[in-house]
C-alpha atoms as a PDB file:
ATOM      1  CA  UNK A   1      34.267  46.208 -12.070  1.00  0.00           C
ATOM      2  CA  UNK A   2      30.790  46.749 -12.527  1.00  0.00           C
ATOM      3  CA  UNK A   3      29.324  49.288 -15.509  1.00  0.00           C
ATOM      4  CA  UNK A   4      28.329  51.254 -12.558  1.00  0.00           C
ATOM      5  CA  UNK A   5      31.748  51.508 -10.914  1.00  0.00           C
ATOM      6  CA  UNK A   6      33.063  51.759 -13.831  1.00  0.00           C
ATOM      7  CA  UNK A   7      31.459  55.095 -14.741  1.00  0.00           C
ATOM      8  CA  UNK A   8      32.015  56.590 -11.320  1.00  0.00           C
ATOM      9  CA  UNK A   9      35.696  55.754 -11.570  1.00  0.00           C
ATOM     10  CA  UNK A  10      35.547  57.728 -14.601  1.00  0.00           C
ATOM     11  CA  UNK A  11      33.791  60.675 -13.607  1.00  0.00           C
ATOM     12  CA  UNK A  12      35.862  60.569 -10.475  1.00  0.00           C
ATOM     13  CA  UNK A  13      39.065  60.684 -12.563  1.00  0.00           C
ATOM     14  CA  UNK A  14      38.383  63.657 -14.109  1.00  0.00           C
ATOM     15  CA  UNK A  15      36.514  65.632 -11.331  1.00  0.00           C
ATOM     16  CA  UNK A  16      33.183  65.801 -12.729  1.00  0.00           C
ATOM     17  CA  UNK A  17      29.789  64.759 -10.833  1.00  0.00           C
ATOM     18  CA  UNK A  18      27.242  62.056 -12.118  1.00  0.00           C
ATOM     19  CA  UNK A  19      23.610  62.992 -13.928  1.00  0.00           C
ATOM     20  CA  UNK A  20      20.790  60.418 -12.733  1.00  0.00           C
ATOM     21  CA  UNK A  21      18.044  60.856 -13.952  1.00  0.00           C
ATOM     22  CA  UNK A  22      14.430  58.679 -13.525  1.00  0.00           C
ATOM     23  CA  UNK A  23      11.758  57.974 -15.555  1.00  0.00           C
ATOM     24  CA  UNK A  24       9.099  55.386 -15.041  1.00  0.00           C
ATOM     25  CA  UNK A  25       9.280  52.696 -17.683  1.00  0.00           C
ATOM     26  CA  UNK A  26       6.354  53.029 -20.186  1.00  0.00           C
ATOM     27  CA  UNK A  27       5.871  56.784 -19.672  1.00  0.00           C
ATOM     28  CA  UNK A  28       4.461  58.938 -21.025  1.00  0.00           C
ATOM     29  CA  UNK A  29       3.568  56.346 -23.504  1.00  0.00           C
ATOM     30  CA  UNK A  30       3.906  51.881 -23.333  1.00  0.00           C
ATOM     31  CA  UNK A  31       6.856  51.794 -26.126  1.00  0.00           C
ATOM     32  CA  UNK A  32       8.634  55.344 -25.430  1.00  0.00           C
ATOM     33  CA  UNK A  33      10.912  54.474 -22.743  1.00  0.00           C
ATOM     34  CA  UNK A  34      14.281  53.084 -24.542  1.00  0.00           C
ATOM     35  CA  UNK A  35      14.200  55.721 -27.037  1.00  0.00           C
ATOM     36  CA  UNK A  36      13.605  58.219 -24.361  1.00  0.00           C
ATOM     37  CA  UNK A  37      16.446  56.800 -22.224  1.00  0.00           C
ATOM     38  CA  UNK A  38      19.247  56.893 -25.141  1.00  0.00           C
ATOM     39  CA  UNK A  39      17.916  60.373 -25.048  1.00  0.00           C
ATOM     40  CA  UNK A  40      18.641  61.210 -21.815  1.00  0.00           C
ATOM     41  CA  UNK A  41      22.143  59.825 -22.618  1.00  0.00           C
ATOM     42  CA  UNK A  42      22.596  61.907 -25.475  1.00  0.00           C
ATOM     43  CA  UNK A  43      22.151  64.976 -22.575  1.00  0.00           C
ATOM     44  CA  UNK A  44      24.741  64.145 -20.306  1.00  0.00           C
ATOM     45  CA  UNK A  45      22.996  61.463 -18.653  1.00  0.00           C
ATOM     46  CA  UNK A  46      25.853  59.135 -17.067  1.00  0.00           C
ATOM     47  CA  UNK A  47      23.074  56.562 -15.299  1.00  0.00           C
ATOM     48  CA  UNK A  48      19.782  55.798 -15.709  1.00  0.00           C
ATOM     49  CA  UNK A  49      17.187  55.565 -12.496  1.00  0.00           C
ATOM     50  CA  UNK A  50      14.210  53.534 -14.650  1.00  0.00           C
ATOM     51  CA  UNK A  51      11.454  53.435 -12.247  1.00  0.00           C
ATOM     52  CA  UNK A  52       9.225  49.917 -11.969  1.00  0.00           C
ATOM     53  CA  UNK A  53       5.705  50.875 -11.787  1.00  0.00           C
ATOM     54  CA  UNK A  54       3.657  50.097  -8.956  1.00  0.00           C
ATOM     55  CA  UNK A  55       0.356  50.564  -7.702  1.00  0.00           C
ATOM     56  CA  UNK A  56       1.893  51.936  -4.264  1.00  0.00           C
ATOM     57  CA  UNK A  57       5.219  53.931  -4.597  1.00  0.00           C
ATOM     58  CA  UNK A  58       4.565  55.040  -0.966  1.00  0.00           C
ATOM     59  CA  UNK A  59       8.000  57.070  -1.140  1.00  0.00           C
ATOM     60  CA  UNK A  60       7.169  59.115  -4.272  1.00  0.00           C
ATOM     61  CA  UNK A  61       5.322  62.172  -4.590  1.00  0.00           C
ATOM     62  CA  UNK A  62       1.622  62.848  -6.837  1.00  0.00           C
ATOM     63  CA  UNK A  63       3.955  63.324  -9.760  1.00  0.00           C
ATOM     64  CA  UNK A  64       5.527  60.208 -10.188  1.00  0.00           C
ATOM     65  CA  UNK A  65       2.416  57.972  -8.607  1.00  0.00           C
ATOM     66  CA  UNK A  66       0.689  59.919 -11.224  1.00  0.00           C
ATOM     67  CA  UNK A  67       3.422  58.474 -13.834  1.00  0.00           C
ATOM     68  CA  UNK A  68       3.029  55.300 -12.206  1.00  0.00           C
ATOM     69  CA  UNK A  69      -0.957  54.650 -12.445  1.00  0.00           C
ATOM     70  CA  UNK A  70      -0.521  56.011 -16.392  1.00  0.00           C
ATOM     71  CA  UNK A  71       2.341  53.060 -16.892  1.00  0.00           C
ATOM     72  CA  UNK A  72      -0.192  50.615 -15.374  1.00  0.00           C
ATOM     73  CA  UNK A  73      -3.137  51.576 -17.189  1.00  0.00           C
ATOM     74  CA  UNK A  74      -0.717  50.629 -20.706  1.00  0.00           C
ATOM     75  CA  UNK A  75      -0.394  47.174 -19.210  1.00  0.00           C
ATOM     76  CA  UNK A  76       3.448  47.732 -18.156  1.00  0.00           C
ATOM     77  CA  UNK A  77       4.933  44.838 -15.602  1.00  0.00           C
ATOM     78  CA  UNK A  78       8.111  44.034 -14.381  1.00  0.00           C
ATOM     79  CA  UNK A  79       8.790  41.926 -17.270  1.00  0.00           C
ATOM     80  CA  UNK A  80       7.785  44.650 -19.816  1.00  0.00           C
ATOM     81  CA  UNK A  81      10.833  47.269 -17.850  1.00  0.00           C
ATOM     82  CA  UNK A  82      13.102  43.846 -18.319  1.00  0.00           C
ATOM     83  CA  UNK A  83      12.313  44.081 -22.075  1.00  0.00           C
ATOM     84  CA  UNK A  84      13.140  47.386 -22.426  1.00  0.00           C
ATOM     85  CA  UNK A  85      16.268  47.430 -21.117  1.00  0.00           C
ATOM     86  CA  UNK A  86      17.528  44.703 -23.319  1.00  0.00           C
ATOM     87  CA  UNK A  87      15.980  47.136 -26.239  1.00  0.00           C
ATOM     88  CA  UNK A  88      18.227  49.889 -24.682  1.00  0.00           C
ATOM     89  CA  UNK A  89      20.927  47.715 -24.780  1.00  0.00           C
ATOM     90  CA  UNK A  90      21.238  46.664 -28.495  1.00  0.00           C
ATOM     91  CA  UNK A  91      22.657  50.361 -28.779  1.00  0.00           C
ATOM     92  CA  UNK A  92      24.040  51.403 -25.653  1.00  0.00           C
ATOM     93  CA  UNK A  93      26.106  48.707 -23.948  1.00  0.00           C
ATOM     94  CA  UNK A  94      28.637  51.248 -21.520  1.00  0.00           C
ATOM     95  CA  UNK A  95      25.814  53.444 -19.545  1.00  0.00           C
ATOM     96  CA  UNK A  96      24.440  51.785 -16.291  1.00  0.00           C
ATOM     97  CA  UNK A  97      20.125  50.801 -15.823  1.00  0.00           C
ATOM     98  CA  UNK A  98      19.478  50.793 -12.207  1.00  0.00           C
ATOM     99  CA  UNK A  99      15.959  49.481 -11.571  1.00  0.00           C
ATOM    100  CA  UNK A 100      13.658  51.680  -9.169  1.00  0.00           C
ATOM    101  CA  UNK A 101      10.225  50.264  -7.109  1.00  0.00           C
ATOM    102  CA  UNK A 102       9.120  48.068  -4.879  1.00  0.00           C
ATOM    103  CA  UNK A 103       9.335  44.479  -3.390  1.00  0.00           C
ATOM    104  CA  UNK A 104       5.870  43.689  -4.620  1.00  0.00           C
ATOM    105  CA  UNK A 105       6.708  43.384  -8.363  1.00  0.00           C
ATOM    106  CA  UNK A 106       9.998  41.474  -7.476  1.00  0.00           C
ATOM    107  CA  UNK A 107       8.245  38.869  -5.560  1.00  0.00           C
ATOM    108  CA  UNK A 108       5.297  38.235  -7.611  1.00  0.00           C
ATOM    109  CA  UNK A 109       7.996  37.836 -10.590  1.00  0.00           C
ATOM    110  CA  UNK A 110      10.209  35.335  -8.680  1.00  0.00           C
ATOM    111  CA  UNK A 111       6.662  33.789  -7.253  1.00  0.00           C
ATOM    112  CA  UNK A 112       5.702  33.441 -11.180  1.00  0.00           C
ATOM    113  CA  UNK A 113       8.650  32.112 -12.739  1.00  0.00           C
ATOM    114  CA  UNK A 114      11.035  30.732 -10.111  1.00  0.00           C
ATOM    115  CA  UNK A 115      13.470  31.385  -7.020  1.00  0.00           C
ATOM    116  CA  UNK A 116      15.987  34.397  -7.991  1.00  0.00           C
ATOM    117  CA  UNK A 117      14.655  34.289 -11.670  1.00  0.00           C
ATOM    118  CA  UNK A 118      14.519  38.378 -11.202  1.00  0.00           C
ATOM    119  CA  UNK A 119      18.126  38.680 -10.602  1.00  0.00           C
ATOM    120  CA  UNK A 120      18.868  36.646 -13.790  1.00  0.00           C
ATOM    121  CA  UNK A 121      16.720  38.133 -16.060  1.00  0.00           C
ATOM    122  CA  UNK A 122      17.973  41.318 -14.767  1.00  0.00           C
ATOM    123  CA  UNK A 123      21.152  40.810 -15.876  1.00  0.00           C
ATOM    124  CA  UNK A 124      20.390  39.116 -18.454  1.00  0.00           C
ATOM    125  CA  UNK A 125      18.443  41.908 -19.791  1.00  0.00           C
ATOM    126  CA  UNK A 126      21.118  44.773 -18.992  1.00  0.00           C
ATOM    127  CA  UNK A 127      20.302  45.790 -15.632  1.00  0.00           C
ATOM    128  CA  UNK A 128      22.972  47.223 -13.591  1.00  0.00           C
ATOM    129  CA  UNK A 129      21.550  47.637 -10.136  1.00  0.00           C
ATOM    130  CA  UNK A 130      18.459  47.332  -7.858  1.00  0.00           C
ATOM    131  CA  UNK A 131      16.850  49.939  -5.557  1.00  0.00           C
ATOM    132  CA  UNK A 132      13.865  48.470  -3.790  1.00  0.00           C
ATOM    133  CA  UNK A 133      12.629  51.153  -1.449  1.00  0.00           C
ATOM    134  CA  UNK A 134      10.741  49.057   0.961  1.00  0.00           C
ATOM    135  CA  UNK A 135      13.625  46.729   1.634  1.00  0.00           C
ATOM    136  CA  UNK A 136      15.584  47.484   4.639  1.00  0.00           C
ATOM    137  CA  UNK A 137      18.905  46.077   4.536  1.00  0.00           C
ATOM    138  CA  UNK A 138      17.960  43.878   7.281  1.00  0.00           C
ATOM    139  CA  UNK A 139      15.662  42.030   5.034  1.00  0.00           C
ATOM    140  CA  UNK A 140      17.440  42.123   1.954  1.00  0.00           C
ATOM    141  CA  UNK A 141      19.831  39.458   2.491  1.00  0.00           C
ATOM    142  CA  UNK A 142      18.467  36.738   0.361  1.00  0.00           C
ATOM    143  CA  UNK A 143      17.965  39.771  -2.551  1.00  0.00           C
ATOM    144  CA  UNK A 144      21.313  40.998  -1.628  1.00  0.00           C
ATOM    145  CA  UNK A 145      22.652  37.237  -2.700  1.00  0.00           C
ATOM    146  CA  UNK A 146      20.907  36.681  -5.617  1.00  0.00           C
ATOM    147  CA  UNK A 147      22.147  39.965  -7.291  1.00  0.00           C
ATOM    148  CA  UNK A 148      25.549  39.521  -6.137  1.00  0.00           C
ATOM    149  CA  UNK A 149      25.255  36.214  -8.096  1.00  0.00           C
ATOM    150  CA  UNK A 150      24.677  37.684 -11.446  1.00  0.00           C
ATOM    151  CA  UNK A 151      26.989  40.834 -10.937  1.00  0.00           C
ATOM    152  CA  UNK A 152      24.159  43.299 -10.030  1.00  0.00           C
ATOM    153  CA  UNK A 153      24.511  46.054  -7.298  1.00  0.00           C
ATOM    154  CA  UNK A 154      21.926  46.406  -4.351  1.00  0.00           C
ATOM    155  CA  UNK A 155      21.487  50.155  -3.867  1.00  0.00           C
ATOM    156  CA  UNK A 156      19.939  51.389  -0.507  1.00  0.00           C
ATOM    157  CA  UNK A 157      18.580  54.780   0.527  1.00  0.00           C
ATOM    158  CA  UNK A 158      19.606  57.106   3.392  1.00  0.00           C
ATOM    159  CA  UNK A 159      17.837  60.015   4.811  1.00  0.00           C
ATOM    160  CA  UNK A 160      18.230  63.163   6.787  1.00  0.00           C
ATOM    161  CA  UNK A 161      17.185  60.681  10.066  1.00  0.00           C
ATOM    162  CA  UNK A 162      19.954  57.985   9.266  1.00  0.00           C
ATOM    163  CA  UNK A 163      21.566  56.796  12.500  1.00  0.00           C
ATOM    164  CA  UNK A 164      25.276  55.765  12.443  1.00  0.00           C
ATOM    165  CA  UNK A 165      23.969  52.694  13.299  1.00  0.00           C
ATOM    166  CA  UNK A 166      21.709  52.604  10.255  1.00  0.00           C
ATOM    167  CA  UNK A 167      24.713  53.730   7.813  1.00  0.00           C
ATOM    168  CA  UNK A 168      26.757  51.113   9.042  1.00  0.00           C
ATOM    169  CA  UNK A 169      24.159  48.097   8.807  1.00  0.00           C
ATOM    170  CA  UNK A 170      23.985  49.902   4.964  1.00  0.00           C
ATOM    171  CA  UNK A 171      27.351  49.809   3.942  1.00  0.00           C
ATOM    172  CA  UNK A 172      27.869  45.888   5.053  1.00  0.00           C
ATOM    173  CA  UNK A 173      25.243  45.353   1.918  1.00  0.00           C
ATOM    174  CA  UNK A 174      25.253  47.967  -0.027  1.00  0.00           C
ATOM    175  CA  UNK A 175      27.221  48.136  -3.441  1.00  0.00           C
ATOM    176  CA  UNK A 176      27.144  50.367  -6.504  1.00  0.00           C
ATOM    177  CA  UNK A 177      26.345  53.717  -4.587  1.00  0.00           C
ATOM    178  CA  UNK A 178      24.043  55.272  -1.979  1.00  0.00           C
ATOM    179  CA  UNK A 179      20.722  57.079  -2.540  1.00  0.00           C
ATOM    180  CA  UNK A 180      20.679  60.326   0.240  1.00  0.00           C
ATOM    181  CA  UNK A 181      17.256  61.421  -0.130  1.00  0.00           C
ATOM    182  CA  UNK A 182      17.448  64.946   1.208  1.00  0.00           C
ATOM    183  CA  UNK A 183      14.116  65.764   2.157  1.00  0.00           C
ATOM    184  CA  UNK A 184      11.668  64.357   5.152  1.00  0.00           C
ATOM    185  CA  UNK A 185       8.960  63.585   2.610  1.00  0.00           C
ATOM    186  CA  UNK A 186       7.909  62.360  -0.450  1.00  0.00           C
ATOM    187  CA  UNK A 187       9.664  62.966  -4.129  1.00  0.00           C
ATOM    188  CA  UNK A 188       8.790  66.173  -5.544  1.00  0.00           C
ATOM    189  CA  UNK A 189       7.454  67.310  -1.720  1.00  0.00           C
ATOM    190  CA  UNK A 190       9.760  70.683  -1.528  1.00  0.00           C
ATOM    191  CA  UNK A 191      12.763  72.389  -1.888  1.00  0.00           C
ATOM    192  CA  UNK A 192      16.101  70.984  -0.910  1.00  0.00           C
ATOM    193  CA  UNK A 193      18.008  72.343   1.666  1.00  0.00           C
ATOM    194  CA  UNK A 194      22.099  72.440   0.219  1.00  0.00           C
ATOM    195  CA  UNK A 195      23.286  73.659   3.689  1.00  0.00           C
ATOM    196  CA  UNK A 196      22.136  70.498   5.333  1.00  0.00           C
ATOM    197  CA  UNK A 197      23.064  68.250   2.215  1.00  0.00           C
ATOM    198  CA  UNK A 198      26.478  69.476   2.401  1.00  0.00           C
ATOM    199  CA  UNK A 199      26.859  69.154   6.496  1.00  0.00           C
ATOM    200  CA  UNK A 200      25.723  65.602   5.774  1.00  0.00           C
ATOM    201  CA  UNK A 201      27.413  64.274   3.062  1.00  0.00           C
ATOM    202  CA  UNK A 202      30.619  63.782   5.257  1.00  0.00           C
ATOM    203  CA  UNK A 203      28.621  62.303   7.592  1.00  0.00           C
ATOM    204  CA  UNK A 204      27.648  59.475   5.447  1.00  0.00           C
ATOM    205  CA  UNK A 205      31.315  59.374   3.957  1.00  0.00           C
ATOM    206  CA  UNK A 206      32.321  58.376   7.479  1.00  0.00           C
ATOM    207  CA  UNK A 207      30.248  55.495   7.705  1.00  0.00           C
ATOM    208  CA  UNK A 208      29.999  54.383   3.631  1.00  0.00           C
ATOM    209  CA  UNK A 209      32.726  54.187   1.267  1.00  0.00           C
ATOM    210  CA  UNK A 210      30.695  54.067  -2.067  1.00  0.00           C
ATOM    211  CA  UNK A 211      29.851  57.249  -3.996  1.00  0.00           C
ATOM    212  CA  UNK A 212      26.686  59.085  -2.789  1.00  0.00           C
ATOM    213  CA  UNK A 213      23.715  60.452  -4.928  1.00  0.00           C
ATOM    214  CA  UNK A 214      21.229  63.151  -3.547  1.00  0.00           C
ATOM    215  CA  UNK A 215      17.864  63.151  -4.857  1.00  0.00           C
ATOM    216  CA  UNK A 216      14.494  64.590  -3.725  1.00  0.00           C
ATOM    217  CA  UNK A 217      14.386  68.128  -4.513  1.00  0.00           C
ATOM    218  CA  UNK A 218      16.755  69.101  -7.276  1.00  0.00           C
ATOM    219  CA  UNK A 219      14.990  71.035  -9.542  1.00  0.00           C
ATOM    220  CA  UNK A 220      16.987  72.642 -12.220  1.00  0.00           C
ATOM    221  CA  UNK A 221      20.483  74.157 -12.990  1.00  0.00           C
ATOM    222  CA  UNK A 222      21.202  76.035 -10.048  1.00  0.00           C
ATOM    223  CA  UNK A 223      20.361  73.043  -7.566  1.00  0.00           C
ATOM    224  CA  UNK A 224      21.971  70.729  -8.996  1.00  0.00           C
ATOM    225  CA  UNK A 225      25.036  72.752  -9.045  1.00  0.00           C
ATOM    226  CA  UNK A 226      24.646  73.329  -5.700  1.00  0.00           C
ATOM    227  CA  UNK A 227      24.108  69.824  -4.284  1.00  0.00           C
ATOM    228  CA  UNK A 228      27.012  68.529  -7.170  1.00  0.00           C
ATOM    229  CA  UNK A 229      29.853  70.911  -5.318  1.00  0.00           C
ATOM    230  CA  UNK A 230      29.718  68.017  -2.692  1.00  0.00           C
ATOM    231  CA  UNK A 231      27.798  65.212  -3.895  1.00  0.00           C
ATOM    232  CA  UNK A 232      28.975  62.049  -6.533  1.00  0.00           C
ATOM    233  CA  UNK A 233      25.631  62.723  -8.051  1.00  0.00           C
ATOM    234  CA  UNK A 234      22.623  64.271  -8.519  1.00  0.00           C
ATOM    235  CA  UNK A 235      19.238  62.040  -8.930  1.00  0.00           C
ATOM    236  CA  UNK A 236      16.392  64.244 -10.730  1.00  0.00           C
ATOM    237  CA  UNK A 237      12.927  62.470 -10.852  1.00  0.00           C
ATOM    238  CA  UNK A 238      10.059  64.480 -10.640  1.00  0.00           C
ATOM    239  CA  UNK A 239      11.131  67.531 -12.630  1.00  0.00           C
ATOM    240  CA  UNK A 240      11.605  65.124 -15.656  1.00  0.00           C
ATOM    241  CA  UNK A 241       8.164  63.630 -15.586  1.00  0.00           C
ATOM    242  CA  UNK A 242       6.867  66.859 -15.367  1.00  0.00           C
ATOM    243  CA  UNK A 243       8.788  67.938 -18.460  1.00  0.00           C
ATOM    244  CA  UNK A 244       7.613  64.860 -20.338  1.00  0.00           C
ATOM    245  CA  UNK A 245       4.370  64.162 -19.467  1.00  0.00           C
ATOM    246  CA  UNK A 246       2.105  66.688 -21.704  1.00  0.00           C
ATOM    247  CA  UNK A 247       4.027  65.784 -24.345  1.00  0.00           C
ATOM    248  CA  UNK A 248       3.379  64.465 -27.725  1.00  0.00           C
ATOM    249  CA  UNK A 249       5.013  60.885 -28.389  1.00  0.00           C
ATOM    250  CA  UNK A 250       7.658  62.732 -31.468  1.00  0.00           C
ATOM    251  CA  UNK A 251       8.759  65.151 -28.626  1.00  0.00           C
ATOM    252  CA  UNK A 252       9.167  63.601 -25.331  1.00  0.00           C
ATOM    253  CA  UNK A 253      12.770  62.651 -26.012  1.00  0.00           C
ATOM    254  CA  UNK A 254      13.609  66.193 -26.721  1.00  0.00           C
ATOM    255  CA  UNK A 255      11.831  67.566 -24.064  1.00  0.00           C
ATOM    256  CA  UNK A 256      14.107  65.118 -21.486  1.00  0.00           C
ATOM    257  CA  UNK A 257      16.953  66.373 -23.254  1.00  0.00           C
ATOM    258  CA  UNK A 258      16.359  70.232 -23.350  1.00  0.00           C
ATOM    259  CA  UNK A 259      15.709  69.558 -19.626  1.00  0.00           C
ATOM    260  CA  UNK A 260      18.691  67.936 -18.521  1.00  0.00           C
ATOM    261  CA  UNK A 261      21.459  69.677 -20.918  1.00  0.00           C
ATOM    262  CA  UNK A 262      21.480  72.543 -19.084  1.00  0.00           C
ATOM    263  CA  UNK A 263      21.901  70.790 -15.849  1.00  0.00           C
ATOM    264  CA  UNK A 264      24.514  69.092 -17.529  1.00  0.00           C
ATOM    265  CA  UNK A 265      26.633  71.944 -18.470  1.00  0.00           C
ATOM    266  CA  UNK A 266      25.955  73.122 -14.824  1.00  0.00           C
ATOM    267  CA  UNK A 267      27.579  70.286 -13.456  1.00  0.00           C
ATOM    268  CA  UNK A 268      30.442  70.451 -15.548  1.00  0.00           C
ATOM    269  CA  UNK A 269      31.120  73.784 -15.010  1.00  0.00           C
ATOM    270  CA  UNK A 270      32.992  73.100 -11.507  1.00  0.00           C
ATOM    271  CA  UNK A 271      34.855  70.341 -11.705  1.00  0.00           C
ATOM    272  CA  UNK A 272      36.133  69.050  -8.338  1.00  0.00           C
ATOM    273  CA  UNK A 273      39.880  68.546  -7.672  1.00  0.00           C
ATOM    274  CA  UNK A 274      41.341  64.708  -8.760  1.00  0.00           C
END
């Protein structure tokens, strides 16, 4: 199995609910981001979201463009995001790296340096899966290949306006898990509506066997608790740029941290039935 089944096969064992959360790679600051991610694990963190910047994240919110046009401005590529997972990885080999972003910086990689030569410096470097947001399953196929090659999962998205139809073209490619993205919007564009997360979580559980994550919305403690009674996980983005990016370079690992612990200990206390 993959590190990423793996770890839901764990948490699924003993009832408890993943912690996702995202961070662009290189900020607040270029070199920050692996010592900020083992922070994150030290919190509860069970996977990572580590987001690719791009010039255009059309599906994120001012907060994480915002994140996104600092990253750029320190020079950080695809291959820098590559570099930092293998950094990651010299001390944390068990917790799963799922790249974030966009088929621009894919392409222009594999344009650079070769057919497929993401997906095997991907996993070369560590990664565990792939979310490319403007990649509809219908035109991920060749993608969909190539990471299946090297061992890498292709995660897709869903929304509150998924068709059946659409969550059964997903779950012939999908692998890994599913993204729900609960709100008709951008990230960080509102508050998330738990009564219609939970009506459509069995919804998607009908049409996709993998474990779902809900993102888009979740806030703090009390949301994530809420969306966690029914969901495999809960995907917090925005909120933890927002912690980090004021920040001073010595405290922007402890800021992530005294952000998500308490979310942590949220989650854990309602464990589901095994």
């Amino acid at each position: 199995m993959s590190r990423i089944q793996t770890t839901f096969a764990a948490l699924r064992e003993h009832g408890r609910t993943a912690l996702i959360p995202y961070v662009t790679a290189g900020f607040p600051y270029a070199d920050i981001t692996p010592a900020l991610m083992h922070g994150m694990v030290k919190a509860g963190a069970d996977l990572i979201e580590l987001g690719v910047p791009f010039s255009d994240p059309s599906a994120d919110g001012p907060t994480i463009q915002k994140a996104n046009d600092r990253a750029l401005q320190l020079g950080i590529g695809l291959e820098h995001v590559l570099a930092m997972v293998k950094a990651f990885r010299t001390k944390n080999k068990t917790t799963p790296v799922v790249l974030m972003g966009y088929a621009n910086p894919i392409e222009r990689y594999d344009l650079a340096r070769g057919t497929d030569a993401f997906a095997a410096d991907a996993a070369s470097a560590g990664v565990d899966g792939v979310l490319v947001v403007d990649y509809p399953p219908e035109e991920s196929t060749e993608l969909a290949a190539a990471l299946k090659l090297h061992g890498l999962d292709l995660i897709f998205l869903l929304a509150p306006t998924s068709t059946p139809e659409r969550m059964d073209q997903i779950a012939k490619t999908a692998s890994g898990y599913v993204y729900y993205v609960s709100l008709r919007g951008v990230t960080g564009s509102g508050a998330i509506d738990t009564a219609e997360v939970q009506a459509m979580l069995p919804k998607i559980r009908g049409h996709v066997q993998l474990p779902v994550g809900v993102g888009f919305g979740i806030r703090d403690a009390k949301t994530a608790q809420a969306v966690g009674a029914v969901a495999d996980a809960v995907i917090i983005g925005s909120r933890v740029i927002q912690q980090i990016e004021q920040q001073p370079y010595e405290n922007v690992a402890a800021a992530a941290i005294d952000f998500l612990r308490p979310i942590r200990v949220a989650l854990d206390a309602q464990r589901k039935p095994v």
